[in-house]
PDB file of N, CA and C in Angstrom:
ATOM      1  N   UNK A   1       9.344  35.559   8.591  1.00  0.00           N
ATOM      2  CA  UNK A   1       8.681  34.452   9.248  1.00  0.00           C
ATOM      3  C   UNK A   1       9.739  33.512   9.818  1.00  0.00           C
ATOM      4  N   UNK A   2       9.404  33.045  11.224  1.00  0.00           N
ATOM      5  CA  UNK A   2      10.619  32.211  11.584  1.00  0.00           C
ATOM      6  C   UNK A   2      10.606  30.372  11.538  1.00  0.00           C
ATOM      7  N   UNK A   3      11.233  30.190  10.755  1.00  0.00           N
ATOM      8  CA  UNK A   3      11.704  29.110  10.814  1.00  0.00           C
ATOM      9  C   UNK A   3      11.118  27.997  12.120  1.00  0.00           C
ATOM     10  N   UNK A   4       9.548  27.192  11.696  1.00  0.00           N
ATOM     11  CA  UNK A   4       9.527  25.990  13.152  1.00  0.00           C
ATOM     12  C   UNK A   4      10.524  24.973  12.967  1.00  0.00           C
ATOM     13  N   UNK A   5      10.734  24.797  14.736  1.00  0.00           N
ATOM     14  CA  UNK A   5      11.527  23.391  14.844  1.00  0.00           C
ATOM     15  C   UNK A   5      10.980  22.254  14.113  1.00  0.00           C
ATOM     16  N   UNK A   6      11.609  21.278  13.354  1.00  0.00           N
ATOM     17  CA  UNK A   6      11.026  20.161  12.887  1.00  0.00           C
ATOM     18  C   UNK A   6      11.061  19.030  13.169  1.00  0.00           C
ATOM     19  N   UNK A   7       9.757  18.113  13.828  1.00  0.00           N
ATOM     20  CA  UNK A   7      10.208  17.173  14.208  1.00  0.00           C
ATOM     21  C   UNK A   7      10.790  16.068  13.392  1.00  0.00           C
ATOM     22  N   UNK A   8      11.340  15.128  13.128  1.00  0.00           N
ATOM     23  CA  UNK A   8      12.178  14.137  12.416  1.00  0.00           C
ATOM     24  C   UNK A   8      11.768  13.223  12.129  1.00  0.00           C
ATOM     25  N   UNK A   9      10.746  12.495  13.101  1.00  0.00           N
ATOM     26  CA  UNK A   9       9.835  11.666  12.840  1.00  0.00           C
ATOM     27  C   UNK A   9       8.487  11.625  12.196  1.00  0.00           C
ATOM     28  N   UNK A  10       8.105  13.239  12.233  1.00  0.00           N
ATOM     29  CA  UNK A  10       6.794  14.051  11.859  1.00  0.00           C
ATOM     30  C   UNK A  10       7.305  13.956  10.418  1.00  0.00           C
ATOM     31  N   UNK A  11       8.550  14.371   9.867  1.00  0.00           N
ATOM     32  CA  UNK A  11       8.936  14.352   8.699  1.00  0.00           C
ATOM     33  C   UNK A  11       9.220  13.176   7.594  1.00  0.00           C
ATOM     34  N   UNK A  12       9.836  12.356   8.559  1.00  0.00           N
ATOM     35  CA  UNK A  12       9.582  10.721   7.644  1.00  0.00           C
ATOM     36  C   UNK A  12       8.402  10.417   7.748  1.00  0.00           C
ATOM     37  N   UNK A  13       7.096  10.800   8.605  1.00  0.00           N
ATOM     38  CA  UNK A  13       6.330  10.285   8.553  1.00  0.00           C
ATOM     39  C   UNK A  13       5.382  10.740   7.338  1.00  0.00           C
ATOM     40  N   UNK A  14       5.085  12.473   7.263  1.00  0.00           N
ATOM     41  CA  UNK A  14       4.598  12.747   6.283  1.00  0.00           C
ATOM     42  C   UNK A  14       5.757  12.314   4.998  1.00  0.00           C
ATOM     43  N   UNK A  15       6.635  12.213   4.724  1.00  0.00           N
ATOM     44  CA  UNK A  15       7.068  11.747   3.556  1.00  0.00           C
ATOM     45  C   UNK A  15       6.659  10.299   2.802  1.00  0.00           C
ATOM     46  N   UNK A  16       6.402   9.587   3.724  1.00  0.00           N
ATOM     47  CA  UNK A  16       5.808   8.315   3.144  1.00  0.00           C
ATOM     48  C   UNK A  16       4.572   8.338   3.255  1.00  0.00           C
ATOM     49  N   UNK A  17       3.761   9.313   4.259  1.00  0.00           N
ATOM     50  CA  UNK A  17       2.329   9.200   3.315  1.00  0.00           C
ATOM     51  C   UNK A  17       2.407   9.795   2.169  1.00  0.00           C
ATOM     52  N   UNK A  18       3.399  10.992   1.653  1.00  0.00           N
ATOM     53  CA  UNK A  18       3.031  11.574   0.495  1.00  0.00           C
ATOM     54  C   UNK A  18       3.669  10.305  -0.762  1.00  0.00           C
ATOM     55  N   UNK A  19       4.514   9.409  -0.318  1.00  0.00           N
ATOM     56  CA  UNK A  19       4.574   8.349  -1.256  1.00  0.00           C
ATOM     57  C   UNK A  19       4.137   7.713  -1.495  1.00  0.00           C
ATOM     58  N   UNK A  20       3.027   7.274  -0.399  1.00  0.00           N
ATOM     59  CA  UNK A  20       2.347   6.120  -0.658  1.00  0.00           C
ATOM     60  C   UNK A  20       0.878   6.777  -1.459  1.00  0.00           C
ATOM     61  N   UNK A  21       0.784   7.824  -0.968  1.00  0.00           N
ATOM     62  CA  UNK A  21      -0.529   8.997  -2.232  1.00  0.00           C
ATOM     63  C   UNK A  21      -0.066   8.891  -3.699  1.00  0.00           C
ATOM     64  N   UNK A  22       0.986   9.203  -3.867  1.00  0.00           N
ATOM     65  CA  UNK A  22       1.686   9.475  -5.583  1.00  0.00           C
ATOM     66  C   UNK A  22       1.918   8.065  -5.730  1.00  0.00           C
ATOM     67  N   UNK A  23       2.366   6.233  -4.937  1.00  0.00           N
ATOM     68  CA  UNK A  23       2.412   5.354  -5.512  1.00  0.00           C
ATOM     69  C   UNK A  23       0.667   5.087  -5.899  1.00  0.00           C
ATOM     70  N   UNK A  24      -0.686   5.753  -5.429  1.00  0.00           N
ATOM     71  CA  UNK A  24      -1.627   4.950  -5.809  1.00  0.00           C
ATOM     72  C   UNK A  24      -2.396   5.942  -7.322  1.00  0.00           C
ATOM     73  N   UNK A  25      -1.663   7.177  -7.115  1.00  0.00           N
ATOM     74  CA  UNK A  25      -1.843   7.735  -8.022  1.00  0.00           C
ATOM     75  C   UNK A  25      -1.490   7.384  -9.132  1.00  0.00           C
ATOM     76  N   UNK A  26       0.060   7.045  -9.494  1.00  0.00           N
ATOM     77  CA  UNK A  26       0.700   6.458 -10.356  1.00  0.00           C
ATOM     78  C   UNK A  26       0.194   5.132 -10.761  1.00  0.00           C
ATOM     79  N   UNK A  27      -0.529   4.584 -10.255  1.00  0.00           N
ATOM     80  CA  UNK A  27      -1.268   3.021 -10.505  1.00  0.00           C
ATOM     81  C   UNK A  27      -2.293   3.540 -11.393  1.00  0.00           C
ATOM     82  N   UNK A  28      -3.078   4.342 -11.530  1.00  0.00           N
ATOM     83  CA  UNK A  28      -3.636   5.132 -12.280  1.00  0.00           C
ATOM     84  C   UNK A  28      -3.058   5.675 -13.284  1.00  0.00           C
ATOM     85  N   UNK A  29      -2.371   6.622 -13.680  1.00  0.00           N
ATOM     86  CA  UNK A  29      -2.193   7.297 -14.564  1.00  0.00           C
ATOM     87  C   UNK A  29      -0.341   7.233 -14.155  1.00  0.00           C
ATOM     88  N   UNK A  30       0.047   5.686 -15.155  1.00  0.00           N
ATOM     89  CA  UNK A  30       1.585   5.527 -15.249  1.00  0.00           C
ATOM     90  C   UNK A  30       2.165   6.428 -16.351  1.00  0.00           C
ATOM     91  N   UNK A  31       1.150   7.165 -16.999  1.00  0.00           N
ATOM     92  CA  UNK A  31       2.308   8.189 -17.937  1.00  0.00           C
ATOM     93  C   UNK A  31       2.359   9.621 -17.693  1.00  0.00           C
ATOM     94  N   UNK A  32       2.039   9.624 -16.095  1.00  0.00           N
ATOM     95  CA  UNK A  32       2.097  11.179 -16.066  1.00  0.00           C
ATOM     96  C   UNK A  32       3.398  11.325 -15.571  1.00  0.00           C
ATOM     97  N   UNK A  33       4.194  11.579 -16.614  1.00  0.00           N
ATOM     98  CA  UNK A  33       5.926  12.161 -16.058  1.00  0.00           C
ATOM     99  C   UNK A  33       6.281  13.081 -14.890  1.00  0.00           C
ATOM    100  N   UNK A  34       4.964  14.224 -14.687  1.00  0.00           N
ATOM    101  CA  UNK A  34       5.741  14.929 -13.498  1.00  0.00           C
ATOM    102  C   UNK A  34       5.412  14.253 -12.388  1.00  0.00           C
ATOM    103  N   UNK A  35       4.296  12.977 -12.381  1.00  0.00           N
ATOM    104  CA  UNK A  35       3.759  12.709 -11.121  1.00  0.00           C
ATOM    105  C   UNK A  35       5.323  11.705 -10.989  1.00  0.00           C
ATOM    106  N   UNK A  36       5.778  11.066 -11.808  1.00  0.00           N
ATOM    107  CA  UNK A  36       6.721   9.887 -11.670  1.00  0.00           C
ATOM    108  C   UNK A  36       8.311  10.952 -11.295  1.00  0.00           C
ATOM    109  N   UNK A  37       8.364  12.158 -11.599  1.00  0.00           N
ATOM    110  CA  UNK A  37       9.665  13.020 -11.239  1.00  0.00           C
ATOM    111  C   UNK A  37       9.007  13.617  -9.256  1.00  0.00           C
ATOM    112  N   UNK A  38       7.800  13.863  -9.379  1.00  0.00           N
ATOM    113  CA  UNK A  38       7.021  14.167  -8.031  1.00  0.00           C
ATOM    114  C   UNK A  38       7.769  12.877  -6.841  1.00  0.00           C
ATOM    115  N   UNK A  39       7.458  11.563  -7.312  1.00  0.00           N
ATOM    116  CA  UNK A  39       7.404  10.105  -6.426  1.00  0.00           C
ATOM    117  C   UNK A  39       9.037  10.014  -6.206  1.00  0.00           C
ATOM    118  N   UNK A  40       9.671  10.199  -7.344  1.00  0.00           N
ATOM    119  CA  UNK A  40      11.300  10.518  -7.347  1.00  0.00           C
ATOM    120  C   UNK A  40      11.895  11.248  -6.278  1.00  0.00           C
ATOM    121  N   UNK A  41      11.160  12.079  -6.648  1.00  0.00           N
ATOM    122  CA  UNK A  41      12.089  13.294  -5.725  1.00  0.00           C
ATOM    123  C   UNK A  41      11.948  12.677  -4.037  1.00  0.00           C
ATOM    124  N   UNK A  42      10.129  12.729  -4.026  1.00  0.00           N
ATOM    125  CA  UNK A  42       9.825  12.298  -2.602  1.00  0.00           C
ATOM    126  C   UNK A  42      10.577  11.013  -1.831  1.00  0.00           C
ATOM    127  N   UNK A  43      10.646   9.770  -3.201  1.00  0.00           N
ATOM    128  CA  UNK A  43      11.580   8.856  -2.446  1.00  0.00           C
ATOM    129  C   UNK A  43      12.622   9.076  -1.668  1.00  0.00           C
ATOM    130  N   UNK A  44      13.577   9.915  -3.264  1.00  0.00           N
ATOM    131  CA  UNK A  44      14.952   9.973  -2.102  1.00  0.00           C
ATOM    132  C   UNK A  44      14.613  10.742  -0.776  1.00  0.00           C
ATOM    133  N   UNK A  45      14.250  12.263  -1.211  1.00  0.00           N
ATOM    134  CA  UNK A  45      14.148  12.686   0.294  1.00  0.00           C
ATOM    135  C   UNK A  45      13.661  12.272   1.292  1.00  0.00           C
ATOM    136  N   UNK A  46      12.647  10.906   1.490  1.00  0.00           N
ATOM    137  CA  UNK A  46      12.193   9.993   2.597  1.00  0.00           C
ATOM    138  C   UNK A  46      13.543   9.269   2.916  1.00  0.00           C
ATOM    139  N   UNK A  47      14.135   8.575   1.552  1.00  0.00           N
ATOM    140  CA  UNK A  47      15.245   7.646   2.046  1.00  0.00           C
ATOM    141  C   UNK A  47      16.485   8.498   2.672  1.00  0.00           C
ATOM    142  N   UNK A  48      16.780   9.849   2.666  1.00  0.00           N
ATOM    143  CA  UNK A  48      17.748  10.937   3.377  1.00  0.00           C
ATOM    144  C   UNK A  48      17.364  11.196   5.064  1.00  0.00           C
ATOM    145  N   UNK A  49      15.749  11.540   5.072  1.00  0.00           N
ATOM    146  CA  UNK A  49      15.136  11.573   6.331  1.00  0.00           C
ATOM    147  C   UNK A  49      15.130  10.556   7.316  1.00  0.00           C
ATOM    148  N   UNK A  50      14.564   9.162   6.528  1.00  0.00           N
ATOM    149  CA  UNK A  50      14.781   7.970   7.491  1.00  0.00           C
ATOM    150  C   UNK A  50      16.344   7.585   7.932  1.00  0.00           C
ATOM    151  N   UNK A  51      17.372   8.186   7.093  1.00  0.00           N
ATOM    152  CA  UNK A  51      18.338   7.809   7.173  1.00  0.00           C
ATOM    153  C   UNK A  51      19.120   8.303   8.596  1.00  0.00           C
ATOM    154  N   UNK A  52      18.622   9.609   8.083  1.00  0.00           N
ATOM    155  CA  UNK A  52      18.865  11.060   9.709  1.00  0.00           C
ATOM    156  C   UNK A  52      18.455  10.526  10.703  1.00  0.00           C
ATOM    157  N   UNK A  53      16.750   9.499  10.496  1.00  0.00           N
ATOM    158  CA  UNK A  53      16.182   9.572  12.016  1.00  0.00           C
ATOM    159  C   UNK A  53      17.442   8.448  12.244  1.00  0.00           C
ATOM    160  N   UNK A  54      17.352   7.738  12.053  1.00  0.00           N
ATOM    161  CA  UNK A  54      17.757   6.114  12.213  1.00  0.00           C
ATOM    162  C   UNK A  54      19.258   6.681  12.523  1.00  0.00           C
ATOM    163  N   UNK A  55      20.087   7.333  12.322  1.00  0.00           N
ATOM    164  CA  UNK A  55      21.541   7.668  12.957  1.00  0.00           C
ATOM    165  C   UNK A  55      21.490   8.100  14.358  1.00  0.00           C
ATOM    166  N   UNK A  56      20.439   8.819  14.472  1.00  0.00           N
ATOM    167  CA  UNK A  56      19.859   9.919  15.287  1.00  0.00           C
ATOM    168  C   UNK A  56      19.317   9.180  16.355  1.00  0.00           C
ATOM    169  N   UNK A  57      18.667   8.232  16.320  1.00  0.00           N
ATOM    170  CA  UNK A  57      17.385   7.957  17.208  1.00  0.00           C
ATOM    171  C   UNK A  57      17.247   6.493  17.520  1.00  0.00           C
ATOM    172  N   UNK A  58      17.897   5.773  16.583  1.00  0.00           N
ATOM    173  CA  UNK A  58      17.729   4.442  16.379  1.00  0.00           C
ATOM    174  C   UNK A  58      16.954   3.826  15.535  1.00  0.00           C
ATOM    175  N   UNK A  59      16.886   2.614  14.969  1.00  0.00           N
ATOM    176  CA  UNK A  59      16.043   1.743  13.792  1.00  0.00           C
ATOM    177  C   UNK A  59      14.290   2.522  13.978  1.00  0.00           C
ATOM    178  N   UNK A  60      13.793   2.674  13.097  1.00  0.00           N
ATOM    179  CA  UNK A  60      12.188   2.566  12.769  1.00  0.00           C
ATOM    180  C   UNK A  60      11.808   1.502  12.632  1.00  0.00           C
ATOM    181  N   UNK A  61      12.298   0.248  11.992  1.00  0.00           N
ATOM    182  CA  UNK A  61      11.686  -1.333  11.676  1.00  0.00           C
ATOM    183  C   UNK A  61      12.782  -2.240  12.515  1.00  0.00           C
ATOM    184  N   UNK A  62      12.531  -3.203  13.393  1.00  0.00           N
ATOM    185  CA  UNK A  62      13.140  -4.504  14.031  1.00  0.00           C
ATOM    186  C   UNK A  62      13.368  -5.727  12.888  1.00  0.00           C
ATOM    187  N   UNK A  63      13.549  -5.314  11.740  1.00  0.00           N
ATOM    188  CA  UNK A  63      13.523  -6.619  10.727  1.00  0.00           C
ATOM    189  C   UNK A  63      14.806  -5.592   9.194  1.00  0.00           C
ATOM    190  N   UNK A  64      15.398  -6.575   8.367  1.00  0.00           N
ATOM    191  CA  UNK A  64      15.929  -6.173   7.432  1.00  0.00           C
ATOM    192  C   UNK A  64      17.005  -5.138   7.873  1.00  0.00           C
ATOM    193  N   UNK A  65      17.391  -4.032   7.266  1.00  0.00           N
ATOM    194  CA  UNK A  65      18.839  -3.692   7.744  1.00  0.00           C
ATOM    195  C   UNK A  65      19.060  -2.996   8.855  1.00  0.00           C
ATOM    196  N   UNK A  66      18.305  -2.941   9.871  1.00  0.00           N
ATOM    197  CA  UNK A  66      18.132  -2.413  11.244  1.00  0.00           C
ATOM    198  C   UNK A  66      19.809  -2.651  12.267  1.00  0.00           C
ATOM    199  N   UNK A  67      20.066  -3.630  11.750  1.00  0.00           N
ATOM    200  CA  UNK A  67      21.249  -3.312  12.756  1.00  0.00           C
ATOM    201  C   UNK A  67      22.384  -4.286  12.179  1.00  0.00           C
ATOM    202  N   UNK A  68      23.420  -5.096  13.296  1.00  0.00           N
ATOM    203  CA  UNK A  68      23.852  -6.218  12.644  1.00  0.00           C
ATOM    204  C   UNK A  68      23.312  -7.438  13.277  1.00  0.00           C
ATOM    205  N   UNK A  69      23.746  -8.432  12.849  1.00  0.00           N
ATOM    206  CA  UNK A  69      23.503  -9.816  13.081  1.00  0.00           C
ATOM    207  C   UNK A  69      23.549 -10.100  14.804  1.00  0.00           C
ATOM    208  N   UNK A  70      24.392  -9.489  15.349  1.00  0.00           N
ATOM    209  CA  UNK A  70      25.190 -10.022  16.416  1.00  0.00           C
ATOM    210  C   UNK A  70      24.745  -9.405  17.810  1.00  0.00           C
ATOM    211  N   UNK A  71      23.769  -8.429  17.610  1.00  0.00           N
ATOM    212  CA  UNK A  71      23.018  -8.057  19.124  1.00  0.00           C
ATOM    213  C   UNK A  71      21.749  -7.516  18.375  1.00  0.00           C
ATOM    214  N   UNK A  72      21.282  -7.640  19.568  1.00  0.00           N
ATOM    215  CA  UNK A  72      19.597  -7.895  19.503  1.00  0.00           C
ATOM    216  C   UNK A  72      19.568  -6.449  20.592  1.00  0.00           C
ATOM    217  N   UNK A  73      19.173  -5.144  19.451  1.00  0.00           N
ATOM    218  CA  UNK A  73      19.239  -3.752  20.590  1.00  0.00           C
ATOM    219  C   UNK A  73      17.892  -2.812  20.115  1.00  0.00           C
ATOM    220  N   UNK A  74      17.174  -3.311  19.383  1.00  0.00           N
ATOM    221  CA  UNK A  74      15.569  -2.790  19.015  1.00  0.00           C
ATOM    222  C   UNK A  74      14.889  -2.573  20.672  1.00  0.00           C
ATOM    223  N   UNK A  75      15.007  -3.053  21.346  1.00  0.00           N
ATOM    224  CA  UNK A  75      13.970  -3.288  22.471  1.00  0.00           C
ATOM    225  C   UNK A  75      14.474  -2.348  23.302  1.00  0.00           C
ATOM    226  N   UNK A  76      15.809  -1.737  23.397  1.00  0.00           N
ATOM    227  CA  UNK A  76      16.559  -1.695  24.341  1.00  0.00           C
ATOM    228  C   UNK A  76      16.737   0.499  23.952  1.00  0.00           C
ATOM    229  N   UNK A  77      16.502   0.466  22.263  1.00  0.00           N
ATOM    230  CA  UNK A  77      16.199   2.003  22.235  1.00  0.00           C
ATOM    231  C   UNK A  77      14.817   2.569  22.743  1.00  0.00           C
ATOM    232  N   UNK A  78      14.779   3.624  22.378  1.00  0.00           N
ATOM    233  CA  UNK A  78      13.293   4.501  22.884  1.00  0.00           C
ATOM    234  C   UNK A  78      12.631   4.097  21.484  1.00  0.00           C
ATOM    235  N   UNK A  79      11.191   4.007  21.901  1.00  0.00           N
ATOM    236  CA  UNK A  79      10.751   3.623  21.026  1.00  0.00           C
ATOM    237  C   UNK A  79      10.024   4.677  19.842  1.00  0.00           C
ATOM    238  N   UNK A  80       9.990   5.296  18.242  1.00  0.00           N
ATOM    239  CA  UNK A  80      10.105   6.185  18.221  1.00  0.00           C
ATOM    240  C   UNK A  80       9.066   7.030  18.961  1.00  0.00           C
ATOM    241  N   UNK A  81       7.705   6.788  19.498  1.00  0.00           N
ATOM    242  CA  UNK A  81       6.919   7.654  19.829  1.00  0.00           C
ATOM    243  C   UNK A  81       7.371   8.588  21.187  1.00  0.00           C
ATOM    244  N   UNK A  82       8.492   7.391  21.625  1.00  0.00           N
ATOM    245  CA  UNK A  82       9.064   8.129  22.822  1.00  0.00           C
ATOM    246  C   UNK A  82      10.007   9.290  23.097  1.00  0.00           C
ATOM    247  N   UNK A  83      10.312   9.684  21.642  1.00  0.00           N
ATOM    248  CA  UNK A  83      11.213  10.321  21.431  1.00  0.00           C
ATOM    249  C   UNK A  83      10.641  12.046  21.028  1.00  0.00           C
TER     250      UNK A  83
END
């Protein structure tokens, strides 16, 4: 079976819905250990993915560590849908 191209943004995107599913799960049932090793795992690999897009493509959020202090360049990338 061959290998699909993956999109990057398709991929951070399903990664944080699947976090934000296992954070409402976990609000429920805080002692299920594999669901809390499940939310683990998924974090980092969201925080690896967003990391890729954002080298790659430019910021996902205009606020917090998006860029530095000293130019104002959110407006000025593609925006991600454009990509």
């Amino acid at each position: 079976m061959a290998k699909q191209n993956v999109n990057p943004l398709q991929t951070v995107q399903e990664l944080g819905f699947a976090l934000v599913e296992m954070n409402l799960y976990l609000d429920t049932h805080p002692d299920d250990a594999n669901a809390l090793t499940v939310f683990n795992d998924l974090a980092t690999r969201y925080a690896t993915s967003r990391c890729n897009y954002e080298a790659q493509y430019g910021p996902l959020i205009n606020f917090g560590t998006s860029g530095p202090a000293s130019s104002w360049a959110w407006a000025q990338e593609p925006w991600p849908w454009q990509v």
